[in-house]
Protein backbone atom coordinates (compact mmCIF):
# COMPACT_ATOMS: atom_id res chain seq x y z
CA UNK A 1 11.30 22.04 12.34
CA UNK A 2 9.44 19.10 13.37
CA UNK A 3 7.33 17.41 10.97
CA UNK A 4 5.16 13.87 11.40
CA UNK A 5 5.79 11.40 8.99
CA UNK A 6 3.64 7.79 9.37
CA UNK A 7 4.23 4.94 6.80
CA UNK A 8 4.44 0.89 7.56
CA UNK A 9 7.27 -1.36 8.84
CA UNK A 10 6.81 -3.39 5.69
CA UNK A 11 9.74 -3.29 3.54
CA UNK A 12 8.85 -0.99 0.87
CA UNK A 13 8.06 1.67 3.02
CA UNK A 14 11.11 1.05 5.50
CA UNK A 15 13.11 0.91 2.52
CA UNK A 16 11.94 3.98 0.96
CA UNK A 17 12.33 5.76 4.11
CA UNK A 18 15.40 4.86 5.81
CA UNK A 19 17.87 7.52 4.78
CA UNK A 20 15.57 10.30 5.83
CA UNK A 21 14.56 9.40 9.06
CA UNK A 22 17.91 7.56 9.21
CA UNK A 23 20.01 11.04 8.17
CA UNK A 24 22.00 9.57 5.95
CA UNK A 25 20.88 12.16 3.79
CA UNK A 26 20.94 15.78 4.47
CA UNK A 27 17.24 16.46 5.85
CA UNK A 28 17.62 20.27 5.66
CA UNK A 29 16.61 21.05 9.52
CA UNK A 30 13.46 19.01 9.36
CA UNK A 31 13.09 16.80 12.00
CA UNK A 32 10.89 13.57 11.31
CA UNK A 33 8.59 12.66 14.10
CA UNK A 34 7.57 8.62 12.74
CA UNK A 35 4.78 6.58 13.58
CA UNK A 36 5.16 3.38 11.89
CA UNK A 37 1.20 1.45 11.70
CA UNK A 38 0.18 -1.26 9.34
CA UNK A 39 -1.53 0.28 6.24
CA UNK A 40 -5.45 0.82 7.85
CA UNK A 41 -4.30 2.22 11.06
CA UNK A 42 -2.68 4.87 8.76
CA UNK A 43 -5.74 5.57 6.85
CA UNK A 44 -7.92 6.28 9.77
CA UNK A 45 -4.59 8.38 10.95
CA UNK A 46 -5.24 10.35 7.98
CA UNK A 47 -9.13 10.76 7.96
CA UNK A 48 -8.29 12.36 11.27
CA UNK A 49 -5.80 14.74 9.92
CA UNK A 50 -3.55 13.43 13.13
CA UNK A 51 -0.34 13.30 10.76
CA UNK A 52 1.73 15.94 8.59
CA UNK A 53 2.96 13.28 5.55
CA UNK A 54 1.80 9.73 5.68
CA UNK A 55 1.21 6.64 3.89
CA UNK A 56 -2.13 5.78 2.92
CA UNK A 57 -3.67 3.10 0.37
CA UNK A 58 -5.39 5.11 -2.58
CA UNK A 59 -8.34 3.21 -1.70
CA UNK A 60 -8.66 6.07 1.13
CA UNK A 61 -7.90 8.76 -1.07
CA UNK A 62 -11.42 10.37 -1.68
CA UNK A 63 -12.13 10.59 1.86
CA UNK A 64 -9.49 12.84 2.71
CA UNK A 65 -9.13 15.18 -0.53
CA UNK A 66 -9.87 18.05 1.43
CA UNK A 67 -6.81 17.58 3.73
CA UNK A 68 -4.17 16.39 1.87
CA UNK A 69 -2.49 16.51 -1.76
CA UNK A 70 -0.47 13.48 -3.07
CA UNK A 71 3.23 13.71 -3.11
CA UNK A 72 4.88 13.10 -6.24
CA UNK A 73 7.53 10.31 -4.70
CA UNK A 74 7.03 7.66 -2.31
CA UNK A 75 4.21 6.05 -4.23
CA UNK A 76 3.58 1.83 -4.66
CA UNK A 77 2.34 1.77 -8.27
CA UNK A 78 2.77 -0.98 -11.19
CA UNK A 79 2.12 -3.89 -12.70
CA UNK A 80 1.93 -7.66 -11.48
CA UNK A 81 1.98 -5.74 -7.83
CA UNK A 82 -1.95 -6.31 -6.63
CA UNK A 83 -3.82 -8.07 -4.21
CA UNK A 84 -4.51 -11.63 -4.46
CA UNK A 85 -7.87 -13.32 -3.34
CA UNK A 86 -7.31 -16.46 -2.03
CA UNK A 87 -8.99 -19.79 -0.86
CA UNK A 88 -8.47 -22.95 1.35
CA UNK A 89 -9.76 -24.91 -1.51
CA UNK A 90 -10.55 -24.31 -5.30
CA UNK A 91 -13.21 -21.88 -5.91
CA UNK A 92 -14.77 -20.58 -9.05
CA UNK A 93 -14.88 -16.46 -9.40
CA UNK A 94 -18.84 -17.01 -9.71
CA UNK A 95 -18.95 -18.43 -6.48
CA UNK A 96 -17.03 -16.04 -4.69
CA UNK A 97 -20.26 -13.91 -3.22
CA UNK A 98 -21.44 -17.36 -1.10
CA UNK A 99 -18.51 -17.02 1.16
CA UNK A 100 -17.38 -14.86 3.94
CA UNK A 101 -14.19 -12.94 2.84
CA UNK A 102 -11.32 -11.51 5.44
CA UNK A 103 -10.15 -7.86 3.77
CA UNK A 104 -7.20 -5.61 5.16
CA UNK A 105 -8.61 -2.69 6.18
CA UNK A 106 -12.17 -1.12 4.73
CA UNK A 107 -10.97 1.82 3.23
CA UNK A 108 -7.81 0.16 1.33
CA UNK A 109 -6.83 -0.33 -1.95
CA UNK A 110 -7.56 -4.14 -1.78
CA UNK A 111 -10.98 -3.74 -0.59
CA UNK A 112 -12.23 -1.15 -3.69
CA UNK A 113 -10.39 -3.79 -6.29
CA UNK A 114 -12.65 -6.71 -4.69
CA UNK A 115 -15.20 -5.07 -4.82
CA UNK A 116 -14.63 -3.86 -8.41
CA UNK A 117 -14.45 -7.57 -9.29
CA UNK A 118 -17.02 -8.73 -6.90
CA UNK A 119 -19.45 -5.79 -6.37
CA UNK A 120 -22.72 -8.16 -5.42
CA UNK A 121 -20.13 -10.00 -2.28
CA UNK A 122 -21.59 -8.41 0.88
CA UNK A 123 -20.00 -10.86 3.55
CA UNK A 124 -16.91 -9.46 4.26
CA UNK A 125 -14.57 -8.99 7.41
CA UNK A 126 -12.24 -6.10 8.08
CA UNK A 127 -8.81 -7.49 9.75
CA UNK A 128 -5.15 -6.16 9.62
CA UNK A 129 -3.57 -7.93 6.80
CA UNK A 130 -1.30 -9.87 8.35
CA UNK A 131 -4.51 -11.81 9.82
CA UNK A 132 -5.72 -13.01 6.55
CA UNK A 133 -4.30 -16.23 5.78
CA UNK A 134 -5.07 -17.64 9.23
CA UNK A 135 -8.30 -16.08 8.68
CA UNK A 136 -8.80 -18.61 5.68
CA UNK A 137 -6.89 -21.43 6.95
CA UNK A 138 -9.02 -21.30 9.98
CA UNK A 139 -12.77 -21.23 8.73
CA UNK A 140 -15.30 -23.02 7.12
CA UNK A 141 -16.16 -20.85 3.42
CA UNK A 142 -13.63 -18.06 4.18
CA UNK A 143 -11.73 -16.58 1.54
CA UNK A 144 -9.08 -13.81 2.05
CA UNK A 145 -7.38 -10.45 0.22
CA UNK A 146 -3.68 -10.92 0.21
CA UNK A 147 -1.00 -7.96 0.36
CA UNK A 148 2.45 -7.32 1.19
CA UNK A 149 4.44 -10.16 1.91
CA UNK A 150 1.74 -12.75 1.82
CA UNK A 151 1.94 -12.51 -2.06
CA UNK A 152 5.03 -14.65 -1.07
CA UNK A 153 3.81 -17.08 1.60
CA UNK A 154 0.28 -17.83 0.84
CA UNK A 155 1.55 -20.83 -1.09
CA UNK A 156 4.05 -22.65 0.96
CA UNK A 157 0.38 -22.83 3.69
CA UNK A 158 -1.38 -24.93 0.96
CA UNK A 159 -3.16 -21.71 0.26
CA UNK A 160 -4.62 -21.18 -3.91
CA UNK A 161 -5.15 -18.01 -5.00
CA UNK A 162 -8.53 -17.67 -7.08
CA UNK A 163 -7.93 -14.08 -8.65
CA UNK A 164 -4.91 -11.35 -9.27
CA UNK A 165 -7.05 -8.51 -8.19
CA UNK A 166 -4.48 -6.64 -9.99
CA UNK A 167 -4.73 -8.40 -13.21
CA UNK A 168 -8.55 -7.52 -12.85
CA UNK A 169 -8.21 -3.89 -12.57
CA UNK A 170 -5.30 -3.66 -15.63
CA UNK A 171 -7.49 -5.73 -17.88
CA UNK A 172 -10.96 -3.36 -16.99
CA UNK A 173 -9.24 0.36 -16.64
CA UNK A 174 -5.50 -0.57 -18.99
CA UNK A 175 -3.69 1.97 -15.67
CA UNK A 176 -0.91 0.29 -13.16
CA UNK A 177 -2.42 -0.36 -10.01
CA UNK A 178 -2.29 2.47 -7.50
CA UNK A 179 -2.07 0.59 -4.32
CA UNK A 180 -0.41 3.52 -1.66
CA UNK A 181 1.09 6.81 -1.91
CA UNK A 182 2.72 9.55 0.39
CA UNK A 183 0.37 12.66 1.24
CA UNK A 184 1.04 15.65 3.05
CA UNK A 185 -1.41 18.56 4.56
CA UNK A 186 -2.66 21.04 2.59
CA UNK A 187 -2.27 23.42 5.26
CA UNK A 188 1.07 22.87 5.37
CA UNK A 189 3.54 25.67 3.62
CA UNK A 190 3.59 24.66 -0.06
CA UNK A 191 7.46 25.19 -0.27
CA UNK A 192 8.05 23.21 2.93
CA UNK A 193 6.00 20.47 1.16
CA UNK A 194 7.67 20.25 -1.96
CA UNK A 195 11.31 20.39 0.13
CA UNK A 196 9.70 17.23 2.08
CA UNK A 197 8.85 15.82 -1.34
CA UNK A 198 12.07 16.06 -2.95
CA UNK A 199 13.77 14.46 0.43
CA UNK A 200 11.72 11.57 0.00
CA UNK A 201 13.32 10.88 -3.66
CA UNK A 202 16.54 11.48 -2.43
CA UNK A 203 15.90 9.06 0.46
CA UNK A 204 14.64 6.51 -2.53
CA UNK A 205 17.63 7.10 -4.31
CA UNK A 206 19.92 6.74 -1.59
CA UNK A 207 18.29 3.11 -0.80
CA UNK A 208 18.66 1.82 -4.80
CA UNK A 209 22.36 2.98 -4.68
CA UNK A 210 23.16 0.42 -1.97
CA UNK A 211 20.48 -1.89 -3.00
CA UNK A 212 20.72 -5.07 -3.22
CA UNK A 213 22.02 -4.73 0.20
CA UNK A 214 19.41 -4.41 2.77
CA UNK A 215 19.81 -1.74 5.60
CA UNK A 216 19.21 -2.88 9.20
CA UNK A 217 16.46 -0.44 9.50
CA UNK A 218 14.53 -2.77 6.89
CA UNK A 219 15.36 -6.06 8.91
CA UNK A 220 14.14 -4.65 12.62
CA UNK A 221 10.39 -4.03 11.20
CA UNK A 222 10.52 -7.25 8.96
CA UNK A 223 8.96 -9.18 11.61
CA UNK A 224 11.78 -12.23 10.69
CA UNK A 225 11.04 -12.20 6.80
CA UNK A 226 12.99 -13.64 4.94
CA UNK A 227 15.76 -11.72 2.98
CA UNK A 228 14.82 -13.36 -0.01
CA UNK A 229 10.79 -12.17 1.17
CA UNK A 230 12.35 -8.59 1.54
CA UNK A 231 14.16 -8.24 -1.73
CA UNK A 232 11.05 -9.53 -3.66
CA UNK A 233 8.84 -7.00 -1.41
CA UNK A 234 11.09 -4.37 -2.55
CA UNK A 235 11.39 -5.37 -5.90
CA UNK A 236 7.88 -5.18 -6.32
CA UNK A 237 6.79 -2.36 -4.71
CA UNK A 238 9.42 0.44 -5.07
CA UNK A 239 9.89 1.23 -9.19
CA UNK A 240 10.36 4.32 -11.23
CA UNK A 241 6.37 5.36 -10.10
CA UNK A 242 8.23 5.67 -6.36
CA UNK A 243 10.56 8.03 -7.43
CA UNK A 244 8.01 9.84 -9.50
CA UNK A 245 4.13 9.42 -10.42
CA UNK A 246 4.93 11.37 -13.66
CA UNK A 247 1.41 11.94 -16.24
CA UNK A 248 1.42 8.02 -15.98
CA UNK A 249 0.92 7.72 -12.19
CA UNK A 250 -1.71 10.67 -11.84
CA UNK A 251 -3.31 8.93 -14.47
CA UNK A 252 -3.87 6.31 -12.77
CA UNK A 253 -4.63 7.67 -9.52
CA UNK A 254 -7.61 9.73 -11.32
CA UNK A 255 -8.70 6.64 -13.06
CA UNK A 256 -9.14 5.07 -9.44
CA UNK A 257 -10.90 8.15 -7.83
CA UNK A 258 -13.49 7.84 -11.24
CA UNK A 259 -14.17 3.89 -10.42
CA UNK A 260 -14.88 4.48 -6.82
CA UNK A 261 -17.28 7.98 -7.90
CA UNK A 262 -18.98 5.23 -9.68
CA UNK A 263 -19.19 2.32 -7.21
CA UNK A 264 -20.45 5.33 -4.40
CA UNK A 265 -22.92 6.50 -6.67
């Protein structure tokens, strides 16, 4: 049976996803069909309904509650593990709504946590996050939304971050951030989906059994990160929430869905 499965090439999701579409597990006759897109082209994927299971950011998740239910593994939750809002310069948190700011994506996670902490900043620009940082470095009163690997870089380009976006939502709502998770169709058999669930844990614990040793399939998407970049990508993003959102997790998935009710209202 075929079955269309899109996440990233970062290394979480690469990670998290080698063994199944690898077969070094058992996949029980279901053929994965992947489509590997950064994180937005995903979400748009998904308010389509173009894909079977995918990887979304949370920050998409209202939008497409009538298509698809949240698996139980394959989820980036935690803490320490947002997005970071950076500058070419120092900036105060008050002045933050007088400058132009580069987001990933409009209907990500990053975006609704800025605009938790910033709700009156209106001068924003959607590009694909790995655009930010030149986005900053190359403007006059441009300020970027960090993910992914960048959390690592942003630094070494004389970059300063102003706020953990992250920090900001733990300290307002006390939840770990959700930042993505794995969905599937609802109109997809229920037992089929829960088989497909359970194969992505085993593919997560197939990956921490060999970790810290990276497999190739996370090196050929790592656009030439790092190893060092990659093992802190992993570390961050795939925890105990991957392998299972537990009361915790759904938690703090509905505690996100409330907060963007109430921004939308």
């Amino acid at each position: 049976m075929d079955v269309t499965l899109g996440f990233s090439p970062c290394p979480n999701d690469t990670f998290i996803f080698d063994a199944l579409v690898n077969e070094k597990i058992d996949t029980e006759g279901i053929n994965f069909i992947t489509q590997l897109e950064d994180v937005q082209t995903l979400n748009q994927l998904a308010m389509a309904s173009e894909l079977d299971v995918t990887k979304i950011s949370y920050g998409v998740l209202p939008k497409i509650l009538d298509k698809y239910e949240v698996l139980n593994s394959g989820s980036a939750l935690g803490s320490g593990v947002g997005p970071l809002l950076i500058a070419n310069e120092n900036v105060s948190f008050a002045d933050v709504p007088e400058y132009t700011i580069g987001i990933p994506g409009e209907n990500t996670t990053a975006h609704l946590l800025f605009s938790l902490a910033f709700p009156v900043a209106k001068n924003k620009v959607f590009l694909r996050y790995d655009q930010i940082e030149d986005f900053v470095i190359g403007g006059e009163k441009q300020l970027g939304v960090i993910i992914h690997e960048n959390r690592f870089t942003y630094a070494a380009k004389g970059l300063h971050k102003i706020v953990d976006l992250g920090n900001y939502w733990e300290e307002k709502t006390g939840y770990a951030i959700p930042l993505g998770g794995i969905v599937a169709k609802k109109s997809i058999d229920a037992k089929l989906v829960n088989k497909i669930d359970i194969l992505i844990r085993k593919s997560i614990e197939y990956a921490f059994s060999n970790y810290p040793e990276i497999p190739d399939y996370v090196k050929e998407h790592s656009q030439e990160m790092d190893t060092n970049v990659m093992k802190q990508h992993i570390d961050l993003y795939v925890n105990e929430y991957s392998l299972d959102l537990g009361n915790t997790g759904k938690a703090a998935i509905n505690k996100l869905l409330e907060v963007y009710n109430n921004q939308t209202e």
